[in-house]
Protein backbone atom coordinates (compact mmCIF):
# COMPACT_ATOMS: atom_id res chain seq x y z
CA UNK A 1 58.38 142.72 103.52
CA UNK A 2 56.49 140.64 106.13
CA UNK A 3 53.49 141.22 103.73
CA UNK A 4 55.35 139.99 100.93
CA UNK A 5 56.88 136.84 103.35
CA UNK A 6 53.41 135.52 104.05
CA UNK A 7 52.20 135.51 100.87
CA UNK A 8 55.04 133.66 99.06
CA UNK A 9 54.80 131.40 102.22
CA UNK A 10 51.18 130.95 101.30
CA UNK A 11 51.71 130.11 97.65
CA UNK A 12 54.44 127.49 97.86
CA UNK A 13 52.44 126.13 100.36
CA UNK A 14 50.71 123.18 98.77
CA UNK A 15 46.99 122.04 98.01
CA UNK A 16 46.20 119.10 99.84
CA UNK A 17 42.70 119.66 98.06
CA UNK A 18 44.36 118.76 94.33
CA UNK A 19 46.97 116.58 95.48
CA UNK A 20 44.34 113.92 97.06
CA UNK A 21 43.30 110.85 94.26
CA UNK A 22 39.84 110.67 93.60
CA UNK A 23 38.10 107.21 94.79
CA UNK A 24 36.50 104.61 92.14
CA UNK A 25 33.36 104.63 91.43
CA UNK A 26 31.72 101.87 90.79
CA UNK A 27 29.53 101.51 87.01
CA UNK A 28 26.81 99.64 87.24
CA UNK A 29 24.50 98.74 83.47
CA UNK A 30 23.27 96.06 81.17
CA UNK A 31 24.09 95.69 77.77
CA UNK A 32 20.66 94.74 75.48
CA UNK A 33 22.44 93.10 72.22
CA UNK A 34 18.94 94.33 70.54
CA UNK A 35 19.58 98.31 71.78
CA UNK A 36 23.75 98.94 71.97
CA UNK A 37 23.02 103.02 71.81
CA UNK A 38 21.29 102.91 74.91
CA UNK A 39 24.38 101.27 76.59
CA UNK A 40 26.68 103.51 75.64
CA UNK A 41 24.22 106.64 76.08
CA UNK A 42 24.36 105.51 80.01
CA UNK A 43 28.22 105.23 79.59
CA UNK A 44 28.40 108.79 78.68
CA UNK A 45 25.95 109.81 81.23
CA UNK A 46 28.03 108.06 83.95
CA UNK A 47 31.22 109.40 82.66
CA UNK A 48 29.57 113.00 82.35
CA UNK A 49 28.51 113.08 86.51
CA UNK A 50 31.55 111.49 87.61
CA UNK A 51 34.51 112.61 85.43
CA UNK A 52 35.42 115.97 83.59
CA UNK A 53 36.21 113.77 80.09
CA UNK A 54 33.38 115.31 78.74
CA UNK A 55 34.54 118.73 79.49
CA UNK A 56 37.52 118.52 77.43
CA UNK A 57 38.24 120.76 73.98
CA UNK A 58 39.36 117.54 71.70
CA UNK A 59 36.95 114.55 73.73
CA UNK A 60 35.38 114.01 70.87
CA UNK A 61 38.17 113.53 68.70
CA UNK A 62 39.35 111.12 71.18
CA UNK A 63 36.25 108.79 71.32
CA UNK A 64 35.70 109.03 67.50
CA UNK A 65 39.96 107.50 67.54
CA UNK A 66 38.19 105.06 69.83
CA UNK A 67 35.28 104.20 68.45
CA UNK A 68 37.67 103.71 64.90
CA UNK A 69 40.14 101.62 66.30
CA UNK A 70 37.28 99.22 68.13
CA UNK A 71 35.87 98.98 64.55
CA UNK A 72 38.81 97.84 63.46
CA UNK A 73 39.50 94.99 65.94
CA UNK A 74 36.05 93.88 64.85
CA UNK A 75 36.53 93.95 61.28
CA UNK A 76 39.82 92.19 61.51
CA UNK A 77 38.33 89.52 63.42
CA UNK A 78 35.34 88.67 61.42
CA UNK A 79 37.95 88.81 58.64
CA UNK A 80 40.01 85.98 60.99
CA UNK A 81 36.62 84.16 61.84
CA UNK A 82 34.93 84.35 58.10
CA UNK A 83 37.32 81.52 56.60
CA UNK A 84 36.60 79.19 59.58
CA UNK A 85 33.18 79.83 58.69
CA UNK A 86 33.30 78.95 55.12
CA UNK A 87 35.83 76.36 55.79
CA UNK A 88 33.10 74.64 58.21
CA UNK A 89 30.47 75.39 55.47
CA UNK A 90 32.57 73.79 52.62
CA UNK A 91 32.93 70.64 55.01
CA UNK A 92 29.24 70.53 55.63
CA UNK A 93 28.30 70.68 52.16
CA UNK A 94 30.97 68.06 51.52
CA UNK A 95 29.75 65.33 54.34
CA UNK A 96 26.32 65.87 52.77
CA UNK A 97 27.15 65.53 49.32
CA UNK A 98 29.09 62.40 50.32
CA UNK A 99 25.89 61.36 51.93
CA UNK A 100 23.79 61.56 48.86
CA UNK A 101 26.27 59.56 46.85
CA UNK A 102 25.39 56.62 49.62
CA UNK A 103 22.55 57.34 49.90
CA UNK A 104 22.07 57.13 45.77
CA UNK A 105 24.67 54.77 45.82
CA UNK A 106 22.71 52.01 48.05
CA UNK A 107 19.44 52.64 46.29
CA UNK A 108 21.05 52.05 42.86
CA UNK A 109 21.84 48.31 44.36
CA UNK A 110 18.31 48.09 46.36
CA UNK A 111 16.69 48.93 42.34
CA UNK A 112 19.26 46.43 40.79
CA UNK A 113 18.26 44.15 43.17
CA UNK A 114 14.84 44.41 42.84
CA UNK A 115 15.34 44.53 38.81
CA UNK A 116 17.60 41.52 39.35
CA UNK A 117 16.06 38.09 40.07
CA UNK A 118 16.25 37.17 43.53
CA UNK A 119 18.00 34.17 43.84
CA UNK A 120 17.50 30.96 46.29
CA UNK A 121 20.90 29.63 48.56
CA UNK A 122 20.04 26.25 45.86
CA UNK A 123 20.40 28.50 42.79
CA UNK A 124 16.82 28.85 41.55
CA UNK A 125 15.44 32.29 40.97
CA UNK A 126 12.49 33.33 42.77
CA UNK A 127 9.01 33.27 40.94
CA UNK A 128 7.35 36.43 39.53
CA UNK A 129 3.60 37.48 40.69
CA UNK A 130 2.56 35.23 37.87
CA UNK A 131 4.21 32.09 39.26
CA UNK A 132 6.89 31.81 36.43
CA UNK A 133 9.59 34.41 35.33
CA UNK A 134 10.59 37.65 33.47
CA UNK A 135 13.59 36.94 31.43
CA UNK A 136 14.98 38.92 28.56
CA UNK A 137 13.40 38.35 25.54
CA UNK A 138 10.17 36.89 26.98
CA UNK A 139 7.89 36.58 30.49
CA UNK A 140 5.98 33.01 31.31
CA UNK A 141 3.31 32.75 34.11
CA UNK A 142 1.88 30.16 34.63
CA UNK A 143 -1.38 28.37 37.08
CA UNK A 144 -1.42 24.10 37.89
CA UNK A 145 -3.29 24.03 34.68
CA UNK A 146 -1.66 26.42 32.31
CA UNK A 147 1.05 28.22 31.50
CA UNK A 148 0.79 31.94 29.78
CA UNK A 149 3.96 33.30 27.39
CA UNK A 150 3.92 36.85 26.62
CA UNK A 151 6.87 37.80 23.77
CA UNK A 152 7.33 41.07 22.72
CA UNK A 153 6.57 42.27 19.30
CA UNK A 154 7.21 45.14 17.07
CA UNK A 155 3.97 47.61 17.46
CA UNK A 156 1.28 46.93 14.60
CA UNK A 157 2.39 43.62 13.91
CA UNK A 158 0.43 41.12 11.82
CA UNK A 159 -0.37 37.67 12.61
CA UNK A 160 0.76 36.55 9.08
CA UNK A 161 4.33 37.62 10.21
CA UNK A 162 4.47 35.45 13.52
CA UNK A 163 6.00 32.33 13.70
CA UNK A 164 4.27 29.84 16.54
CA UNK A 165 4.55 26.22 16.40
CA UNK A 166 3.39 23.93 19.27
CA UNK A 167 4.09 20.42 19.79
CA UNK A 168 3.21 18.25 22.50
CA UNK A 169 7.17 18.84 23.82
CA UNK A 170 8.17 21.72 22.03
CA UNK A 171 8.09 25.21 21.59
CA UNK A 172 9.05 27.95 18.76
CA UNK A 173 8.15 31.38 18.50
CA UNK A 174 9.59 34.49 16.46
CA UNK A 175 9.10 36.25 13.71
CA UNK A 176 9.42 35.17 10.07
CA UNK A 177 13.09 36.28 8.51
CA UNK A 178 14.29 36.92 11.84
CA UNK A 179 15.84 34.30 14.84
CA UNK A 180 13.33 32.55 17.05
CA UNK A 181 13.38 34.06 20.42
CA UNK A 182 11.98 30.67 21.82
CA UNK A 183 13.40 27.43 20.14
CA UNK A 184 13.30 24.44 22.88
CA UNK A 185 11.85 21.69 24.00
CA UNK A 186 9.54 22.01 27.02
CA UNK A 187 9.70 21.50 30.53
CA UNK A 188 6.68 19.12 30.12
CA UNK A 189 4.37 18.52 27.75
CA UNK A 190 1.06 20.01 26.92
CA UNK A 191 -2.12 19.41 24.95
CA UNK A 192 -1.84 21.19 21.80
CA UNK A 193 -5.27 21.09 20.48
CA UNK A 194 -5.98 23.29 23.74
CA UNK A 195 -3.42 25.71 23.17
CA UNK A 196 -3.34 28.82 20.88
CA UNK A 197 -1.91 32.32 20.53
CA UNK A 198 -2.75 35.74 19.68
CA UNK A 199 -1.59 39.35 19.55
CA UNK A 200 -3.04 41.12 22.43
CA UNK A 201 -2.67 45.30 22.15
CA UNK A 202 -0.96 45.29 18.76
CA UNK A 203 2.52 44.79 20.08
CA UNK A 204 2.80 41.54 22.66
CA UNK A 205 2.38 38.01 21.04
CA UNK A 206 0.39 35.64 23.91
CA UNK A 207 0.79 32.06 24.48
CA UNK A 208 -1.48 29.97 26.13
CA UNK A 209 -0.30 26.43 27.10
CA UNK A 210 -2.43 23.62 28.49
CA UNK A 211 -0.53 21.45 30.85
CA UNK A 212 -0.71 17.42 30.36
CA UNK A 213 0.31 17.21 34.00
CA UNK A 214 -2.01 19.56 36.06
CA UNK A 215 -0.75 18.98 39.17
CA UNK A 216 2.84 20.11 39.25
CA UNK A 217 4.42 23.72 38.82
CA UNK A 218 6.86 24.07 36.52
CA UNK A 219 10.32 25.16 36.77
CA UNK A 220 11.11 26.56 33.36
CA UNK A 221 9.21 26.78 29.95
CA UNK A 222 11.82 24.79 28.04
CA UNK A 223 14.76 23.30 29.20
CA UNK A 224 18.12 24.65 29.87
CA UNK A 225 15.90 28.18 30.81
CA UNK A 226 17.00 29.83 34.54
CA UNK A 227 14.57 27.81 36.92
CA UNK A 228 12.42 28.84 39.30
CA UNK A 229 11.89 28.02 43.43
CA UNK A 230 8.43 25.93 43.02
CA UNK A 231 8.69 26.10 46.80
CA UNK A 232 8.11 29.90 46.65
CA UNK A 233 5.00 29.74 44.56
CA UNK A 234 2.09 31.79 46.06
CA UNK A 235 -1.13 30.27 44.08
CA UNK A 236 -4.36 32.77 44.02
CA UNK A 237 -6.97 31.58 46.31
CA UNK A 238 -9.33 32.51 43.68
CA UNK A 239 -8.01 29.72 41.46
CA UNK A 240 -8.09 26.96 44.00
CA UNK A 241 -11.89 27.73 44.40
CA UNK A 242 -12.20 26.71 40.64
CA UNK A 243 -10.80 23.43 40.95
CA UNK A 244 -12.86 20.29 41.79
CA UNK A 245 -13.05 19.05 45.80
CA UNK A 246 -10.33 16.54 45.20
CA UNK A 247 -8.30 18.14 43.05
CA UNK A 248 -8.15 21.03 45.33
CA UNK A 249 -7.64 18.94 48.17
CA UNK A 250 -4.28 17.89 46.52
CA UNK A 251 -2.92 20.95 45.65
CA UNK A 252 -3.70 22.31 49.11
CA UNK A 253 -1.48 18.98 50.24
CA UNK A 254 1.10 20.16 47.85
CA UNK A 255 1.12 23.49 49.05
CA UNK A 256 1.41 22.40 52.81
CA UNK A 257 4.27 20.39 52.03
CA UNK A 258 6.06 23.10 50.11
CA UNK A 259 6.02 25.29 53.01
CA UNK A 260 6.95 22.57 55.49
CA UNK A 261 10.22 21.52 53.87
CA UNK A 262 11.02 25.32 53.45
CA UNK A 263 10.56 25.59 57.01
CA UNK A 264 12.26 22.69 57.48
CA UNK A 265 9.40 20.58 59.69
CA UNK A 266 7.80 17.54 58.33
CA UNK A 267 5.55 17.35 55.61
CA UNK A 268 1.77 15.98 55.72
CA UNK A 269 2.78 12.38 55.15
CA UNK A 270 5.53 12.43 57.89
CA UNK A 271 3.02 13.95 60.34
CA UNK A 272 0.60 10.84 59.52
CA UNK A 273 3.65 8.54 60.39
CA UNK A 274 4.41 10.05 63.26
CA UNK A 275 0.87 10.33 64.60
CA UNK A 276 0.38 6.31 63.65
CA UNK A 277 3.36 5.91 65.28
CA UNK A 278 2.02 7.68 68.39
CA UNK A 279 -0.93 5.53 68.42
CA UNK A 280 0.99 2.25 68.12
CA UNK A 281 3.12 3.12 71.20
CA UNK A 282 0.45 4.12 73.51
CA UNK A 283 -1.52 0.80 72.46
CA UNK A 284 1.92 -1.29 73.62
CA UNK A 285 3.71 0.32 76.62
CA UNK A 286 5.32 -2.76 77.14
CA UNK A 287 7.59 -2.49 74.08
CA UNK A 288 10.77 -0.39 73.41
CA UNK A 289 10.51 2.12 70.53
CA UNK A 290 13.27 3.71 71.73
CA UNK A 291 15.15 3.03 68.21
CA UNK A 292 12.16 3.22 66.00
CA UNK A 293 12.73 5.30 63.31
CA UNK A 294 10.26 6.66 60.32
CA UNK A 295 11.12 5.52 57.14
């Protein structure tokens, strides 16, 4: 019985061993994005020294119910984050579209612009690289001694179809059976025993007008024509070489003055005032000039 006694005494005595909670351990690893296996490889290891999950009948089971439901999560939020993601895409693509239509937009006006004559704060139209003007039907350039028309023809055109007649005042050119496209009366007038026309490349009728006056630009070929800046007129250099010394001389005057008043400063004849004026006051400090004024 005493036998007996001891040992029941012994058995419902408990283990203090079993009963006792096991400290944390502390985990200690880096995750490489590039090598995830590897992480979880020293997960298991870890879990394999310090616990006895490894050792049990259905573990695997378990971590596959893991490893499914972590999936999961991650699918469902990729399926949350994709239409944010398109969303943003579709407003990218959007903004930049928009930004090709102004874009396009503001070089349509820059080539209208540049297709349109540029026009002056007075109204006149600035001149083309010939010194004159592109206008529908017909182009004019022109030099201080000449002025060149080029009109438009139908390709293999024959001269016994044009129409040109040139007066000292007046112009008309077109086609026989068909409306004039030029039917005025000039800007100035011109010499016409020095003026004559041809057909140049079989489909462009040319003009060649010798000015009367040869020192002024023109404005227009015939009257009631869009007009041109004469101030903006950029003569070749070349040209001015051709022209006798006091010929040249003048136009160079003319050309000073042109960009002096566009400037707004005075022009060569106002400077000579000025500089007589000068003279004439340093010759007699005695007198007042403080109201003189050039005339």
């Amino acid at each position: 019985m005493a036998i007996i006694s001891d040992y029941q005494e012994e058995e419902a005595k408990p283990s203090t061993s079993s009963s006792q909670p096991r400290k944390p351990v502390s985990f200690n690893a880096s995750l490489d994005p590039s090598n995830p296996v590897g992480f979880l490889e020293k997960v298991f290891d870890f879990l394999g020294k310090e616990t006895d999950l490894l050792r049990k009948e259905n573990v695997d089971k378990e971590i596959a119910a893991m490893v499914r439901v972590a999936k999961e999560k991650s699918e469902k939020k990729v399926e949350e984050v994709a239409p944010k993601v398109e969303l943003k895409k579709k407003e990218v693509k959007e903004e930049n579209e928009i930004k090709k239509e102004v874009n396009k937009e503001a070089m349509d006006l820059d080539k209208k612009d540049d297709k349109k004559e540029e026009e002056t704060s007075s109204g006149l139209r600035v001149p083309n690289k010939g010194n004159g003007l592109d206008l529908e039907k017909y182009s004019w350039t022109q030099t201080l001694q000449e002025v060149t028309v080029n009109v438009p023809v139908p390709s293999g055109t024959r001269s016994r179809f044009v129409v040109c007649e040139i007066k000292k005042n007046h112009l008309k050119v077109g086609l026989k059976g068909q409306p004039p496209v030029i039917d005025g009366e000039l800007l100035q007038s011109v010499k016409p025993d020095d003026c004559y026309w041809s057909i140049e490349d079989n489909c462009s009728l040319s003009i060649l007008l010798t000015k009367h006056n040869q020192m002024e630009w023109w404005k227009s070929l015939v009257k009631g024509d869009p007009e041109i800046d004469t101030q903006k007129v950029e003569p070749e250099n070349s040209k001015l070489s051709d022209l006798d010394p006091e010929t040249r001389q003048t136009v160079e005057k003319m050309m000073f003055d042109q960009r002096q008043k566009a400037m707004g400063l005075p022009t060569s004849d106002e400077l000579q005032k000025q500089e007589i004026l000068k003279k004439f006051m340093s010759e007699h400090p005695e007198m007042d000039f403080s109201r003189a004024k050039l005339m």
